[in-house]
C-alpha atoms as a PDB file:
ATOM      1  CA  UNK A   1       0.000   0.000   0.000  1.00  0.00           C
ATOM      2  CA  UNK A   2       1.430   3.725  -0.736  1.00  0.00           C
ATOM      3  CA  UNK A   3      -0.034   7.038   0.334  1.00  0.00           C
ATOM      4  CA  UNK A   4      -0.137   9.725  -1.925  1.00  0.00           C
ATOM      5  CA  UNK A   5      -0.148  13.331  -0.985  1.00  0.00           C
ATOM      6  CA  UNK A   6      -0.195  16.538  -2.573  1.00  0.00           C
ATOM      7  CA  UNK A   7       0.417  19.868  -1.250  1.00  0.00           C
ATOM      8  CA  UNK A   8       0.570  23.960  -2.628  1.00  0.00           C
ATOM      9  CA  UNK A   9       1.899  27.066  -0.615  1.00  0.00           C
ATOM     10  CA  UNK A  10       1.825  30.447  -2.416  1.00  0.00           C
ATOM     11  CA  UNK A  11       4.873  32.507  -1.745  1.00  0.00           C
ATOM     12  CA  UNK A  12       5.659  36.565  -2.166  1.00  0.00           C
ATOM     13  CA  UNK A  13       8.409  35.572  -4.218  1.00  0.00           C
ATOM     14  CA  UNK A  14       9.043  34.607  -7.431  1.00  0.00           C
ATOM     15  CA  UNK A  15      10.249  31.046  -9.017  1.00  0.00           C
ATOM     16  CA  UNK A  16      14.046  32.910  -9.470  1.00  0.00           C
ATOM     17  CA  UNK A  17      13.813  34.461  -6.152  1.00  0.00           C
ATOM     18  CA  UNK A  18      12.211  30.324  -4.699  1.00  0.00           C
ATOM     19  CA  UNK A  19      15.646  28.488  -7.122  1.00  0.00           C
ATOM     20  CA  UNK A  20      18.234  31.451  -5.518  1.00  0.00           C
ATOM     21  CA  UNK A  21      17.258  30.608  -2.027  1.00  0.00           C
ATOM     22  CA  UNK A  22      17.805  27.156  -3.176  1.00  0.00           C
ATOM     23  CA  UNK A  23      21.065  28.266  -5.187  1.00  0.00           C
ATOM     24  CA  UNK A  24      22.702  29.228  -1.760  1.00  0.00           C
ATOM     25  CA  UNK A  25      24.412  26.447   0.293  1.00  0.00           C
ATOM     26  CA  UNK A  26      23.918  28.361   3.330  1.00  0.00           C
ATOM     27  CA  UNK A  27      19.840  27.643   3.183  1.00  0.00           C
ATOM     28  CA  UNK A  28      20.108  23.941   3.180  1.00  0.00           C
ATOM     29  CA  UNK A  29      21.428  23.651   6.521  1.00  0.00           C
ATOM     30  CA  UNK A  30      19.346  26.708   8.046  1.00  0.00           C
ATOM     31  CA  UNK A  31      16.706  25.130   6.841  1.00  0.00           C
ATOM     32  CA  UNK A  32      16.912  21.628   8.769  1.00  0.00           C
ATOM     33  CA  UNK A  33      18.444  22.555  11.525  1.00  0.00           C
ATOM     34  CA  UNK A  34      15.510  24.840  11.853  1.00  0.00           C
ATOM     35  CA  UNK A  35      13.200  21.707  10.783  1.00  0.00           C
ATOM     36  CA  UNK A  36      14.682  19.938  13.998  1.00  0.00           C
ATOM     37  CA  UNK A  37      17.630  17.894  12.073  1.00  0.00           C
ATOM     38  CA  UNK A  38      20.395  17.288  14.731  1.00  0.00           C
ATOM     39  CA  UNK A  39      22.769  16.512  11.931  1.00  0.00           C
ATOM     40  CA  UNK A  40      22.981  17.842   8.450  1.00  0.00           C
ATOM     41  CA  UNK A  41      25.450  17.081   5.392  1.00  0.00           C
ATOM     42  CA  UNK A  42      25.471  18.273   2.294  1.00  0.00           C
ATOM     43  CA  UNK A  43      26.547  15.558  -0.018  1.00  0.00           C
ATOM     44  CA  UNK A  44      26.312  16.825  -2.937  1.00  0.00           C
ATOM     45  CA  UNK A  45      25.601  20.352  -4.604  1.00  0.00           C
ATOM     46  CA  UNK A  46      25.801  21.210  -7.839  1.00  0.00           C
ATOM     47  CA  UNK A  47      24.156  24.050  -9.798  1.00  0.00           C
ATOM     48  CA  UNK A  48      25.552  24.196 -13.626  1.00  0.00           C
ATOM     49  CA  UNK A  49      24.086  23.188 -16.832  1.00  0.00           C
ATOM     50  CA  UNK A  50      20.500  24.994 -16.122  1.00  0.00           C
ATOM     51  CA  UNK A  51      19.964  22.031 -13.356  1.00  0.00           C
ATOM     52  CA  UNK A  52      20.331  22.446  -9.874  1.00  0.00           C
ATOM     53  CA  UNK A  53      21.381  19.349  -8.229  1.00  0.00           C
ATOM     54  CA  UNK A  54      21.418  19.021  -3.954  1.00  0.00           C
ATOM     55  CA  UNK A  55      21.679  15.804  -1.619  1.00  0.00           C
ATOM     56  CA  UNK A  56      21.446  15.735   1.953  1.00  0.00           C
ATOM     57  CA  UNK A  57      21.496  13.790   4.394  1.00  0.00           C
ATOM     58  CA  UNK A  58      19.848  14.615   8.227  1.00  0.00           C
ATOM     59  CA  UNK A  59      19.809  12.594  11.491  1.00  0.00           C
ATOM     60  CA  UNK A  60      15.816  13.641  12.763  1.00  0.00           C
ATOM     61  CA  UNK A  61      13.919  12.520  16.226  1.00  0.00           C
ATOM     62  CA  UNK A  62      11.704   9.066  15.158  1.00  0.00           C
ATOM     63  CA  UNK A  63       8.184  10.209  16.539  1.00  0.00           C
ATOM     64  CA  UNK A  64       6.895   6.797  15.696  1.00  0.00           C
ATOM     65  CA  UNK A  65       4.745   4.304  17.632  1.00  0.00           C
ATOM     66  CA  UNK A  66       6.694   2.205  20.412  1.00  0.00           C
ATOM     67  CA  UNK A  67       6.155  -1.183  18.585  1.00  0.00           C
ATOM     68  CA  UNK A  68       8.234   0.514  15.814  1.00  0.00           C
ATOM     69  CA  UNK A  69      10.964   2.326  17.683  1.00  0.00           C
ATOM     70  CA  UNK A  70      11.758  -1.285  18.499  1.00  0.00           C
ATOM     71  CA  UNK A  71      12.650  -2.122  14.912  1.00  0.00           C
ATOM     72  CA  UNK A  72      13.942   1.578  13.418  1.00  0.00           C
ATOM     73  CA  UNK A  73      15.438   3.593  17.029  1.00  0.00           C
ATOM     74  CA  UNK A  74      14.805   6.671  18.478  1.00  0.00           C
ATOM     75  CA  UNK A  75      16.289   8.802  15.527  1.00  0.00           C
ATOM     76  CA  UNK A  76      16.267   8.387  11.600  1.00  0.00           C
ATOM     77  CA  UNK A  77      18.665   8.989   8.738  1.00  0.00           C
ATOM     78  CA  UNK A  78      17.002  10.460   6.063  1.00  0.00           C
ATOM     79  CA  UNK A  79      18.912  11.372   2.843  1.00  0.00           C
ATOM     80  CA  UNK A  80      17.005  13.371   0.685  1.00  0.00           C
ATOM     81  CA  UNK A  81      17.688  14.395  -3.338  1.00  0.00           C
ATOM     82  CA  UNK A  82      16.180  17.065  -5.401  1.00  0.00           C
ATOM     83  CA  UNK A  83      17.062  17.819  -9.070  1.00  0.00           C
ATOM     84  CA  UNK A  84      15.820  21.219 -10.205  1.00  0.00           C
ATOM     85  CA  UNK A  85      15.346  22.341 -14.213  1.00  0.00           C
ATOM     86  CA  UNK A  86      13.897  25.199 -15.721  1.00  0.00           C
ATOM     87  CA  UNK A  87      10.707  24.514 -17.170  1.00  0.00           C
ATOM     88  CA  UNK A  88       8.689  27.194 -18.770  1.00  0.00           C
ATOM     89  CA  UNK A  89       8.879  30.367 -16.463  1.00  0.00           C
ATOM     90  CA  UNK A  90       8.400  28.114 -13.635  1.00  0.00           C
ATOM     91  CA  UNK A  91      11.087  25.056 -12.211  1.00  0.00           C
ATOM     92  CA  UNK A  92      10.312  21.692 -11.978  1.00  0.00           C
ATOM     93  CA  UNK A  93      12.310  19.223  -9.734  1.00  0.00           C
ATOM     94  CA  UNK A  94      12.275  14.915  -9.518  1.00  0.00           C
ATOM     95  CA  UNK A  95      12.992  14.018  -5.663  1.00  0.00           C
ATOM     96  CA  UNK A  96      13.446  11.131  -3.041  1.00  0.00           C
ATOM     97  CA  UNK A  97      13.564  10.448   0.206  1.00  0.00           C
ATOM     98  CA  UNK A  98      15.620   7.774   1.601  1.00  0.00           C
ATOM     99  CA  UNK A  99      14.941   6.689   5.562  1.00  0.00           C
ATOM    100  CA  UNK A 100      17.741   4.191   7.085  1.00  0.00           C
ATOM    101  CA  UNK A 101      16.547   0.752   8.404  1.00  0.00           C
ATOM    102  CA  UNK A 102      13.142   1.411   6.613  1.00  0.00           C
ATOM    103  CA  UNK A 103      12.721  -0.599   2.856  1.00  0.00           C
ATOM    104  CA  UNK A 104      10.489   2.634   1.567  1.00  0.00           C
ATOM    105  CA  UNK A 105      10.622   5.990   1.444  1.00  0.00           C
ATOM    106  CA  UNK A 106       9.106   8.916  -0.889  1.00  0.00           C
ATOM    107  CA  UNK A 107       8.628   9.796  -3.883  1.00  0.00           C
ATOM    108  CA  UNK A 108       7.905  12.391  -6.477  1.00  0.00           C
ATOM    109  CA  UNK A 109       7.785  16.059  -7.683  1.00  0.00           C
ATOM    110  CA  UNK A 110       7.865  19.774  -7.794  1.00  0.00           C
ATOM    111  CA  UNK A 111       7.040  22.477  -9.172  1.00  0.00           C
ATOM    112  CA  UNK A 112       7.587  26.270  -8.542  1.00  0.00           C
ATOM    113  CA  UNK A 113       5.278  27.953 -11.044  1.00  0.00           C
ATOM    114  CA  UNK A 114       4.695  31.883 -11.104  1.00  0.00           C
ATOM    115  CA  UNK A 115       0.842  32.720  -9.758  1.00  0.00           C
ATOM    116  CA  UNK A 116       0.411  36.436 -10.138  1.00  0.00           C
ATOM    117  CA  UNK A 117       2.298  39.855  -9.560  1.00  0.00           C
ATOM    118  CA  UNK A 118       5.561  38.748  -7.380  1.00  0.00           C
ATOM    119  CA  UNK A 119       4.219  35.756  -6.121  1.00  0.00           C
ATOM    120  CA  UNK A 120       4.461  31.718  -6.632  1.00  0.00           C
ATOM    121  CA  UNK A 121       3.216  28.332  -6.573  1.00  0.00           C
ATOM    122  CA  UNK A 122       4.984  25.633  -4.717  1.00  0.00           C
ATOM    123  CA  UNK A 123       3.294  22.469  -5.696  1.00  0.00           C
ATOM    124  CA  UNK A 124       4.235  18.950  -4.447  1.00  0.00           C
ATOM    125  CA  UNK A 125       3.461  15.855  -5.211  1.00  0.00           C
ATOM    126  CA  UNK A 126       5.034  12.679  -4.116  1.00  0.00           C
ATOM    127  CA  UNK A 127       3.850   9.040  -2.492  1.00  0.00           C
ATOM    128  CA  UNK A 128       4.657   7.902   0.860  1.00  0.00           C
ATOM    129  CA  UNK A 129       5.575   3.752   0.984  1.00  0.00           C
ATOM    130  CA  UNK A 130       6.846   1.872   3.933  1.00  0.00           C
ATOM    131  CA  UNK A 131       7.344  -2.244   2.930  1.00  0.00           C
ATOM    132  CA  UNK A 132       7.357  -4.038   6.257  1.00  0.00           C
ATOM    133  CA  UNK A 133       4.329  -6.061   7.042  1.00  0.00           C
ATOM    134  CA  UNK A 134       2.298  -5.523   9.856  1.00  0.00           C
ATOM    135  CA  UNK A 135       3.579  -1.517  10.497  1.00  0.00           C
ATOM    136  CA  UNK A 136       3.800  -0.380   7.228  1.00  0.00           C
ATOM    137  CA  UNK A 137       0.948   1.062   6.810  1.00  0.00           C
ATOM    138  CA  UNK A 138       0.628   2.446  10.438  1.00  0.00           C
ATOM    139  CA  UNK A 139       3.990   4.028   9.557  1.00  0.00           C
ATOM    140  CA  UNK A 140       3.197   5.609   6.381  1.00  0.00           C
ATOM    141  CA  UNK A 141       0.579   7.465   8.561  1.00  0.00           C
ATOM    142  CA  UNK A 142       2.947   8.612  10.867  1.00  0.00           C
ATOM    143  CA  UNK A 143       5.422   9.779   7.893  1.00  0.00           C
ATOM    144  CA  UNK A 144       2.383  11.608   6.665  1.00  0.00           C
ATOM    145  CA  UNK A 145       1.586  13.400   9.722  1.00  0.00           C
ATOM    146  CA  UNK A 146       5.287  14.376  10.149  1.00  0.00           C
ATOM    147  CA  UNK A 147       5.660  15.760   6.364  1.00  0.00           C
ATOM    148  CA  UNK A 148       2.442  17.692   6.622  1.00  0.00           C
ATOM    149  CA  UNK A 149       3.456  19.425  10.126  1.00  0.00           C
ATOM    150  CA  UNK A 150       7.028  20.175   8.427  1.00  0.00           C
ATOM    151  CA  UNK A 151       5.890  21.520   5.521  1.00  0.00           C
ATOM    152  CA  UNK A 152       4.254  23.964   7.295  1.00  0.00           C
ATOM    153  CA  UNK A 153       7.383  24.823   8.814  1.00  0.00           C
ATOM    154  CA  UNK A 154       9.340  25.074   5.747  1.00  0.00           C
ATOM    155  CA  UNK A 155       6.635  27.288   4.648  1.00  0.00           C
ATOM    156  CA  UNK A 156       7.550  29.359   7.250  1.00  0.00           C
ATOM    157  CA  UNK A 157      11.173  29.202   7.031  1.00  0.00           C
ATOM    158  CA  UNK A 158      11.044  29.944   3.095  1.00  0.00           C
ATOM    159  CA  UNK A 159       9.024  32.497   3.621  1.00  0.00           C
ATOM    160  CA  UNK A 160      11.460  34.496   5.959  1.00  0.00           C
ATOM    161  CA  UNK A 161      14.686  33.341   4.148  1.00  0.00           C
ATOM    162  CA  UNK A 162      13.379  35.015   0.900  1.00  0.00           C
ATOM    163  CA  UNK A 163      12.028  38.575   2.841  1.00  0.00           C
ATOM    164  CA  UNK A 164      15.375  38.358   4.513  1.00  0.00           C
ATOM    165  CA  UNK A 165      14.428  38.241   7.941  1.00  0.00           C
END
């Protein structure tokens, strides 16, 4: 079983001023430290060729039932990687999430599409699937949860990073 979700946040910012935040090394590890991450690395950044390439990886508290804390710890490693391209006057990106000790992860897109005088679309799209019988479902819940209450935070986050606060 998978979960899909799909979420949009309208910034006051446009898709260039959305990709430079993005552009800057800096905002990766703001950003997840900020998100709770006790750990971040940046494995691999690369921005040439009109495609914006990042992979990180962040050590995060497991809020996750007991009966699974058993099997996957107290913490997670999730490595994370986004590929960003120009499409139209908007960017598109392919990602995946990787979590350690858990056959699974997420899936899917992104777009950053312009949606009026300064502003932008942040559109996302991706499927949530945890393989371990018994759990997995129960888990994919929880992962849902979590991703929904950070993506409000990023929200929030983005949204000061690009007004400069």
């Amino acid at each position: 079983m998978a979960t899909k979700i799909s979420n949009t946040d309208r910034y006051a910012a446009t898709p260039e001023q959305l990709l430079d935040m993005m552009r800057d090394e800096a905002y990766w590890s703001a950003k997840y430290e900020d998100l709770g991450a006790s750990e971040f690395t940046l494995e691999e950044f690369a921005d040439e060729g009109g495609t914006l390439r990042v992979k990180g990886r962040r050590v995060v508290p497991a809020d996750l039932p007991s009966v699974a804390k058993k099997v996957i710890g107290d913490t997670n490693t999730v490595t994370q990687s986004e590929e960003w391209r120009s499409e139209g006057d908007g960017y598109t990106c392919d990602f995946a999430v990787e979590i350690a000790n858990v056959p699974g992860g997420m899936k899917g897109w992104m777009k950053i599409v312009p949606a009026g005088e300064g502003e932008s679309d942040w559109i996302l799209e991706y499927t949530i699937k945890v393989s371990i019988p018994l759990i997995g479902g129960k888990l994919e819940g929880v992962m849902k949860d979590e991703t929904r209450a950070n993506l409000e935070r990023e929200f929030a986050f983005n949204s000061r990073w690009v007004a400069g606060a």
